[in-house]
Protein backbone atom coordinates (compact mmCIF):
# COMPACT_ATOMS: atom_id res chain seq x y z
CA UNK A 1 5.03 5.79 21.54
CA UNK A 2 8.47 5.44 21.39
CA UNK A 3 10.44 7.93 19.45
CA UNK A 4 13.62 7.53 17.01
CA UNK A 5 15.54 10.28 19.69
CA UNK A 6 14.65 7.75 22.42
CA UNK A 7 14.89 4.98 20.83
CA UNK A 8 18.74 6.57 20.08
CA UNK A 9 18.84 7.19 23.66
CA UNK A 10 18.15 3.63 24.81
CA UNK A 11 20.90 2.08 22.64
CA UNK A 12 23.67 4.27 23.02
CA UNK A 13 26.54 2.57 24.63
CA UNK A 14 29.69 4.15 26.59
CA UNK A 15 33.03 4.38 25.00
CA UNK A 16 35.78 1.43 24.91
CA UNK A 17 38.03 4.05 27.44
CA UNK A 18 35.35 4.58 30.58
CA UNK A 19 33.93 0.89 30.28
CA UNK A 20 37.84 0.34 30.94
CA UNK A 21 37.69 2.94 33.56
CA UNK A 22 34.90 2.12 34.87
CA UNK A 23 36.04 -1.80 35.34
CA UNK A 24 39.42 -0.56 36.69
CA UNK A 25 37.78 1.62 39.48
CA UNK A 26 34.85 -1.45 40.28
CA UNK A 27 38.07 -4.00 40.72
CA UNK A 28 39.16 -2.12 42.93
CA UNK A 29 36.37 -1.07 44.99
CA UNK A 30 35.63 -5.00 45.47
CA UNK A 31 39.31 -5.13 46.66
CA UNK A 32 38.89 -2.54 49.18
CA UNK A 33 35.34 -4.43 50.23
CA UNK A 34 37.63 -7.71 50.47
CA UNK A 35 39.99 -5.95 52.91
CA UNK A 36 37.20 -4.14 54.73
CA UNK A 37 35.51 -7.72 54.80
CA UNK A 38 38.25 -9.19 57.40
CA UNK A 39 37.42 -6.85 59.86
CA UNK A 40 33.73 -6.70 59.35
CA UNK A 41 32.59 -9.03 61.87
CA UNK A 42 35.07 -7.18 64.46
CA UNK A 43 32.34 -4.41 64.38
CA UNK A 44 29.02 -3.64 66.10
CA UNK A 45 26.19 -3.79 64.01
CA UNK A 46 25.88 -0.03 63.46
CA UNK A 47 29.57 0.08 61.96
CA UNK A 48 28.46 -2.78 59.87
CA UNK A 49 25.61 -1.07 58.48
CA UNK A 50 27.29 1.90 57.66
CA UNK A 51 30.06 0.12 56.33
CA UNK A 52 28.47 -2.08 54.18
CA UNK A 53 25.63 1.33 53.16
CA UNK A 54 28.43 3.61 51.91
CA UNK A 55 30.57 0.72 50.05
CA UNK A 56 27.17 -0.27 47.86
CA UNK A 57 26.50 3.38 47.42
CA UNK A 58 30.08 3.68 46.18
CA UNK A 59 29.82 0.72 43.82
CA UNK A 60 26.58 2.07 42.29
CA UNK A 61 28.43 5.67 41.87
CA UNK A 62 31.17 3.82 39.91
CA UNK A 63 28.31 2.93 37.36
CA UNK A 64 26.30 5.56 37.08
CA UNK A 65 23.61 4.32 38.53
CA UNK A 66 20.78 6.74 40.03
CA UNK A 67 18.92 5.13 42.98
CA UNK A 68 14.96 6.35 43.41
CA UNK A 69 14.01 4.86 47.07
CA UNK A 70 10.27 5.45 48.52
CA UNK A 71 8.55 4.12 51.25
CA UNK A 72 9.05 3.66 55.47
CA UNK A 73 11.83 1.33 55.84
CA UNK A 74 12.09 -0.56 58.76
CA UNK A 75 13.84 0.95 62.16
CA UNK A 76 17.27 0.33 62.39
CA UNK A 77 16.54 -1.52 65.89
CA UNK A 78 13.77 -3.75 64.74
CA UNK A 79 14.49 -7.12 65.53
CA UNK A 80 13.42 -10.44 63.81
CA UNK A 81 13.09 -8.06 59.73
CA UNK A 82 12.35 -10.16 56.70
CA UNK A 83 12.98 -8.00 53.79
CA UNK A 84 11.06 -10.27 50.47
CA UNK A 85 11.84 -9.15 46.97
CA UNK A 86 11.82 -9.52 43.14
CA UNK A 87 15.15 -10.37 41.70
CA UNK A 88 16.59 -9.09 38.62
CA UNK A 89 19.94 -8.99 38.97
CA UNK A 90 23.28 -9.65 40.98
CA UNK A 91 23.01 -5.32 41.27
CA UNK A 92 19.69 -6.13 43.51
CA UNK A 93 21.84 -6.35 46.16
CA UNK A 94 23.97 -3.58 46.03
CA UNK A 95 20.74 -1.42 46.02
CA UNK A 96 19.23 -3.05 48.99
CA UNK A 97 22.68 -2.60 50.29
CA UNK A 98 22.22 1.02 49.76
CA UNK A 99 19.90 1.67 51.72
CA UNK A 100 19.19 -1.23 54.28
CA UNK A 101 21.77 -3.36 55.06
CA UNK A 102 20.96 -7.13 55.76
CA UNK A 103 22.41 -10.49 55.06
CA UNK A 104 21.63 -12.34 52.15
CA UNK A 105 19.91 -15.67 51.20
CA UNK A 106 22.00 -16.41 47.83
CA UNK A 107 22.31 -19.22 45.57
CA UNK A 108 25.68 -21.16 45.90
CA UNK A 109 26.66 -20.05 42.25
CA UNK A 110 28.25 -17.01 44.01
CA UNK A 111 30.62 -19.24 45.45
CA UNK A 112 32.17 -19.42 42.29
CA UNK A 113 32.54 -15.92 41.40
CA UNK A 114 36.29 -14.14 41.80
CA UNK A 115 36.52 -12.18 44.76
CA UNK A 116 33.00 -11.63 45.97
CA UNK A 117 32.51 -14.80 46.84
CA UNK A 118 35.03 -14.54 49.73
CA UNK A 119 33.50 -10.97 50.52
CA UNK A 120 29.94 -12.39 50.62
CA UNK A 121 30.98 -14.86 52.80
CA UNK A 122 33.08 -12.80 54.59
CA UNK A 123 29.57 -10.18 55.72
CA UNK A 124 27.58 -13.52 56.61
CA UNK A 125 25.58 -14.70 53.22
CA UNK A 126 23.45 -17.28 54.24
CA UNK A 127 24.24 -19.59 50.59
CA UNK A 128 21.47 -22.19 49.00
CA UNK A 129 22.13 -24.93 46.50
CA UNK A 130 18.76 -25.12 44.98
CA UNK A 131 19.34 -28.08 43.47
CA UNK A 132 19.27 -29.90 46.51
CA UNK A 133 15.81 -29.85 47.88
CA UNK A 134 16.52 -30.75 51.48
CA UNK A 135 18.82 -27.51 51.86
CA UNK A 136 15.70 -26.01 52.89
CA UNK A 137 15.38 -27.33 56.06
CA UNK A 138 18.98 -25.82 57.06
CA UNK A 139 18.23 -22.67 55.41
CA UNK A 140 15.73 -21.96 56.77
CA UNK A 141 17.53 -22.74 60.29
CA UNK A 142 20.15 -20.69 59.46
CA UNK A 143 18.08 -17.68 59.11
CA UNK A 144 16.33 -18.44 62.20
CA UNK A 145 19.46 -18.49 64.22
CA UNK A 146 20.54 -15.06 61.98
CA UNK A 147 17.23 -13.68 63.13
CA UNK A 148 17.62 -14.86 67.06
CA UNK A 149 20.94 -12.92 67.03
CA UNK A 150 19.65 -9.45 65.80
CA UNK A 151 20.81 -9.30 62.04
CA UNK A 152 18.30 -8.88 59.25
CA UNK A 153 17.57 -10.91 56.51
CA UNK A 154 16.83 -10.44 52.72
CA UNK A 155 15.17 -13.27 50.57
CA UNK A 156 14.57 -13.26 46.98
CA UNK A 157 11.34 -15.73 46.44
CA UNK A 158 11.25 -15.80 43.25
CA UNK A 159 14.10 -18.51 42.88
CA UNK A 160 15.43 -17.44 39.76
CA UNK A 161 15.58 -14.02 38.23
CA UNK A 162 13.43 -12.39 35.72
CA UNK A 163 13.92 -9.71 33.13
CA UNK A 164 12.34 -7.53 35.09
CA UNK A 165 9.14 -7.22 32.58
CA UNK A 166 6.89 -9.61 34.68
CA UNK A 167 7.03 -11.53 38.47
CA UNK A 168 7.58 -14.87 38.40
CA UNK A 169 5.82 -16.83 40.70
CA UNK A 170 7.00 -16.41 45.10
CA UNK A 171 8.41 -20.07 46.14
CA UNK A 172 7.27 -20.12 50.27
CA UNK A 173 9.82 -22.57 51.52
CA UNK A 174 12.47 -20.29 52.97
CA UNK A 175 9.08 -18.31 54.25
CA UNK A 176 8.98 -21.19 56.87
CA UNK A 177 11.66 -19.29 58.94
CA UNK A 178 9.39 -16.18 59.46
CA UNK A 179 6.56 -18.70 60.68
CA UNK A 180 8.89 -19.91 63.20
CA UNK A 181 10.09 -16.73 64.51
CA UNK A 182 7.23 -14.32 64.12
CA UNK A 183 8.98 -12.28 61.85
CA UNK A 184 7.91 -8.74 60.11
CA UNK A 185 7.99 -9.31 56.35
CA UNK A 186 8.57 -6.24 54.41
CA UNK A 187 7.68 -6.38 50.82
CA UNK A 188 11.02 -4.62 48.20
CA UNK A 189 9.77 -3.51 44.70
CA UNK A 190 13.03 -3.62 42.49
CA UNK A 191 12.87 -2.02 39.12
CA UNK A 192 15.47 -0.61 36.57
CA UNK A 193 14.83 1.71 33.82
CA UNK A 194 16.59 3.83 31.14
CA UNK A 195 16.71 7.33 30.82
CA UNK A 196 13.80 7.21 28.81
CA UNK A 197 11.95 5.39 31.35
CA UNK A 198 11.19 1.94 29.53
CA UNK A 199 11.92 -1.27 31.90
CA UNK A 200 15.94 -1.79 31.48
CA UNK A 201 15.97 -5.37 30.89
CA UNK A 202 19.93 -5.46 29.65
CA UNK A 203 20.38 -4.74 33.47
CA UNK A 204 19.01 -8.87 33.99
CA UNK A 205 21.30 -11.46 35.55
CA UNK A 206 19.10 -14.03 33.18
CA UNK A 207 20.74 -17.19 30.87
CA UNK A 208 24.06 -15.17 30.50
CA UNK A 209 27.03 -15.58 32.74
CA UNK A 210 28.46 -13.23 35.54
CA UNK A 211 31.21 -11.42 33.37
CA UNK A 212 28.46 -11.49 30.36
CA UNK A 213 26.38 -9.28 32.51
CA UNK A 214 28.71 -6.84 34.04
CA UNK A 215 29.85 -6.26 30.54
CA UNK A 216 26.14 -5.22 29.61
CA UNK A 217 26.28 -3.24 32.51
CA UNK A 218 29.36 -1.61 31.88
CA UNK A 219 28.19 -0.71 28.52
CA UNK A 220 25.19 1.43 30.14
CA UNK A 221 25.68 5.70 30.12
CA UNK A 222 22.99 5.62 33.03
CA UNK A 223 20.99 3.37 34.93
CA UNK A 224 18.05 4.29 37.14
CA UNK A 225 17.25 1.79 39.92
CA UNK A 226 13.81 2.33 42.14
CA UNK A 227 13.69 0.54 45.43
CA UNK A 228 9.78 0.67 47.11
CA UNK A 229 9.57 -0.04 50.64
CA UNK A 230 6.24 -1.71 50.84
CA UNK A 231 3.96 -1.85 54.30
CA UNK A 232 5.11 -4.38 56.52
CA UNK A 233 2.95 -8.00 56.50
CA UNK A 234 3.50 -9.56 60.38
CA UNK A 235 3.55 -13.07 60.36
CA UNK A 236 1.37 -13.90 63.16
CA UNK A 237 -1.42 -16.59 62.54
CA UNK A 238 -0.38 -17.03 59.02
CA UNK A 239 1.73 -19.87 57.32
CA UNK A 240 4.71 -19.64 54.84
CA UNK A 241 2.50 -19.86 52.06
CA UNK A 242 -0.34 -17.08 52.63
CA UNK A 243 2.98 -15.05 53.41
CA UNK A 244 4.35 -15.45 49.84
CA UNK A 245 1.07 -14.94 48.13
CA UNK A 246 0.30 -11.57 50.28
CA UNK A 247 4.18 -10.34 49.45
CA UNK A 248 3.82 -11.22 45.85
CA UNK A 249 0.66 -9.23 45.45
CA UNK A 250 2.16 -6.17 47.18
CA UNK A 251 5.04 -6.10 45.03
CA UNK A 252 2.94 -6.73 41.54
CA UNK A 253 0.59 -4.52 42.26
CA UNK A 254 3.70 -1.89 43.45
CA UNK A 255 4.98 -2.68 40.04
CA UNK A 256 2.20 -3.49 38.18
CA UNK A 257 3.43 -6.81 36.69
CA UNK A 258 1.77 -9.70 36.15
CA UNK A 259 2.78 -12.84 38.23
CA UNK A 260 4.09 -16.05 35.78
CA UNK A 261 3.05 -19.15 37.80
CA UNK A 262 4.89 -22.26 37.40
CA UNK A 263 4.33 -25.80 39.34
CA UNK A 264 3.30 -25.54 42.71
CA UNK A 265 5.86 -26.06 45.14
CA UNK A 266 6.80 -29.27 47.04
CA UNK A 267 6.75 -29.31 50.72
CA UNK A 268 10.45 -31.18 51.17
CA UNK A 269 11.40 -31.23 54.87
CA UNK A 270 9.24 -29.06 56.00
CA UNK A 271 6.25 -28.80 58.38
CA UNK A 272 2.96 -30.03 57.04
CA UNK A 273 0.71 -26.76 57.74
């Protein structure tokens, strides 16, 4: 039961002066990841990763946001990684960031964001259009060829985000490039909560825009974000779609969420299994 105090608790908002604040510092800290981002592919991959681990842990500090991490995450040196989770919000990847650098598979809309979307492409985000169904195919290349070359990869399934309250249903189609490589797929449980505990949903990057959100965000005294490392799923003798299904169980059951199924998903330019 949910009490007045807490209910108090979950709507209080910060002042006008430190959402200000708070915006002025987070400008400026994507500035200094723009700069940083030139010289980012100069680096070996351990400078990368702890580059691009204590910039996210600096833009989560900037808005109070606690990160709660559990589970075995994968060695630092293991090659061919598939890291598979729920998506929420654009702050999923700062998180993941956080704590296990990779390159992201992100929708094109980034592109049109101020700023970070010449970072992102600056630290090698693999981009989608979604609306074109034969981007697949050279997706899914692309993160093949990321793979071949040592860098780990992050993919959020679901195709969309949700409020965080269920899973929506895991598309398998960028799943193909795990297939193809024998990759290890590690299940990421991403959830956000108040201080109260309840399931943060004003934290969702879902039917608003960019600067809507960030403005809900901004709003926020505290955030808690929990990261769960789930076991590892190899890929061996299984196909794309027996890969999604086994990753969205792991996470729903991680979360305990039920899974909202849409159409089933059509096989464009890929192989027949």
């Amino acid at each position: 039961m949910i009490t007045p105090a807490a209910n108090h608790m979950n709507s209080a908002k910060t002042s006008y002066i430190i959402r200000l604040f708070r915006l002025a510092r987070l400008l400026l800290h994507i500035l200094s990841g723009l700069l940083q981002s030139f010289v980012y592919p100069r680096f070996n991959r351990t400078i990368q990763r702890r580059m691009a681990r204590k910039w996210a842990n600096n833009f989560l500090a900037i808005l109070n946001i606690k990160l709660i991490c559990s589970g075995i995450l994968p060695a630092e040196d293991e090659k061919r990684v598939i890291l598979v989770a729920n998506h929420i919000s654009w702050l999923d990847i700062m998180i993941i960031m956080a704590k296990y650098p990779v390159r992201f598979v992100a929708k094109a809309e980034i592109l049109g964001w101020p700023l970070l979307n010449l970072l992102c492409r600056n630290v090698g985000t693999i981009f989608i259009e979604r609306e074109k169904r034969n981007d697949t195919l050279r997706v899914n290349q692309d993160i093949v060829r990321a793979l071949d070359s040592g860098d780990s990869i992050a993919i959020f399934p679901e195709g969309a985000t949700s409020d965080g309250t269920v899973l929506l249903h895991f598309h398998a189609s960028l799943l193909q490039s795990a297939v193809n490589v024998s990759a290890s797929l590690y299940p990421v449980a991403i959830c956000y909560r108040d201080r109260v505990g309840i399931h943060n949903t004003k934290v969702a990057y879902a039917n608003i825009t960019i600067l809507e959100s960030l403005k809900l965000i901004l709003e926020q005294p505290f955030i808690q974000a929990e990261l769960y490392f789930l076991d590892s799923i190899p890929s061996d003798d299984k196909n794309r779609r027996e890969l999604a299904r086994l990753s969205e169980q792991a996470i729903s059951e991680t979360l305990q969420l039920s899974v909202v199924r849409k159409a089933p998903e059509r096989p464009v330019d890929l192989p027949v299994e």
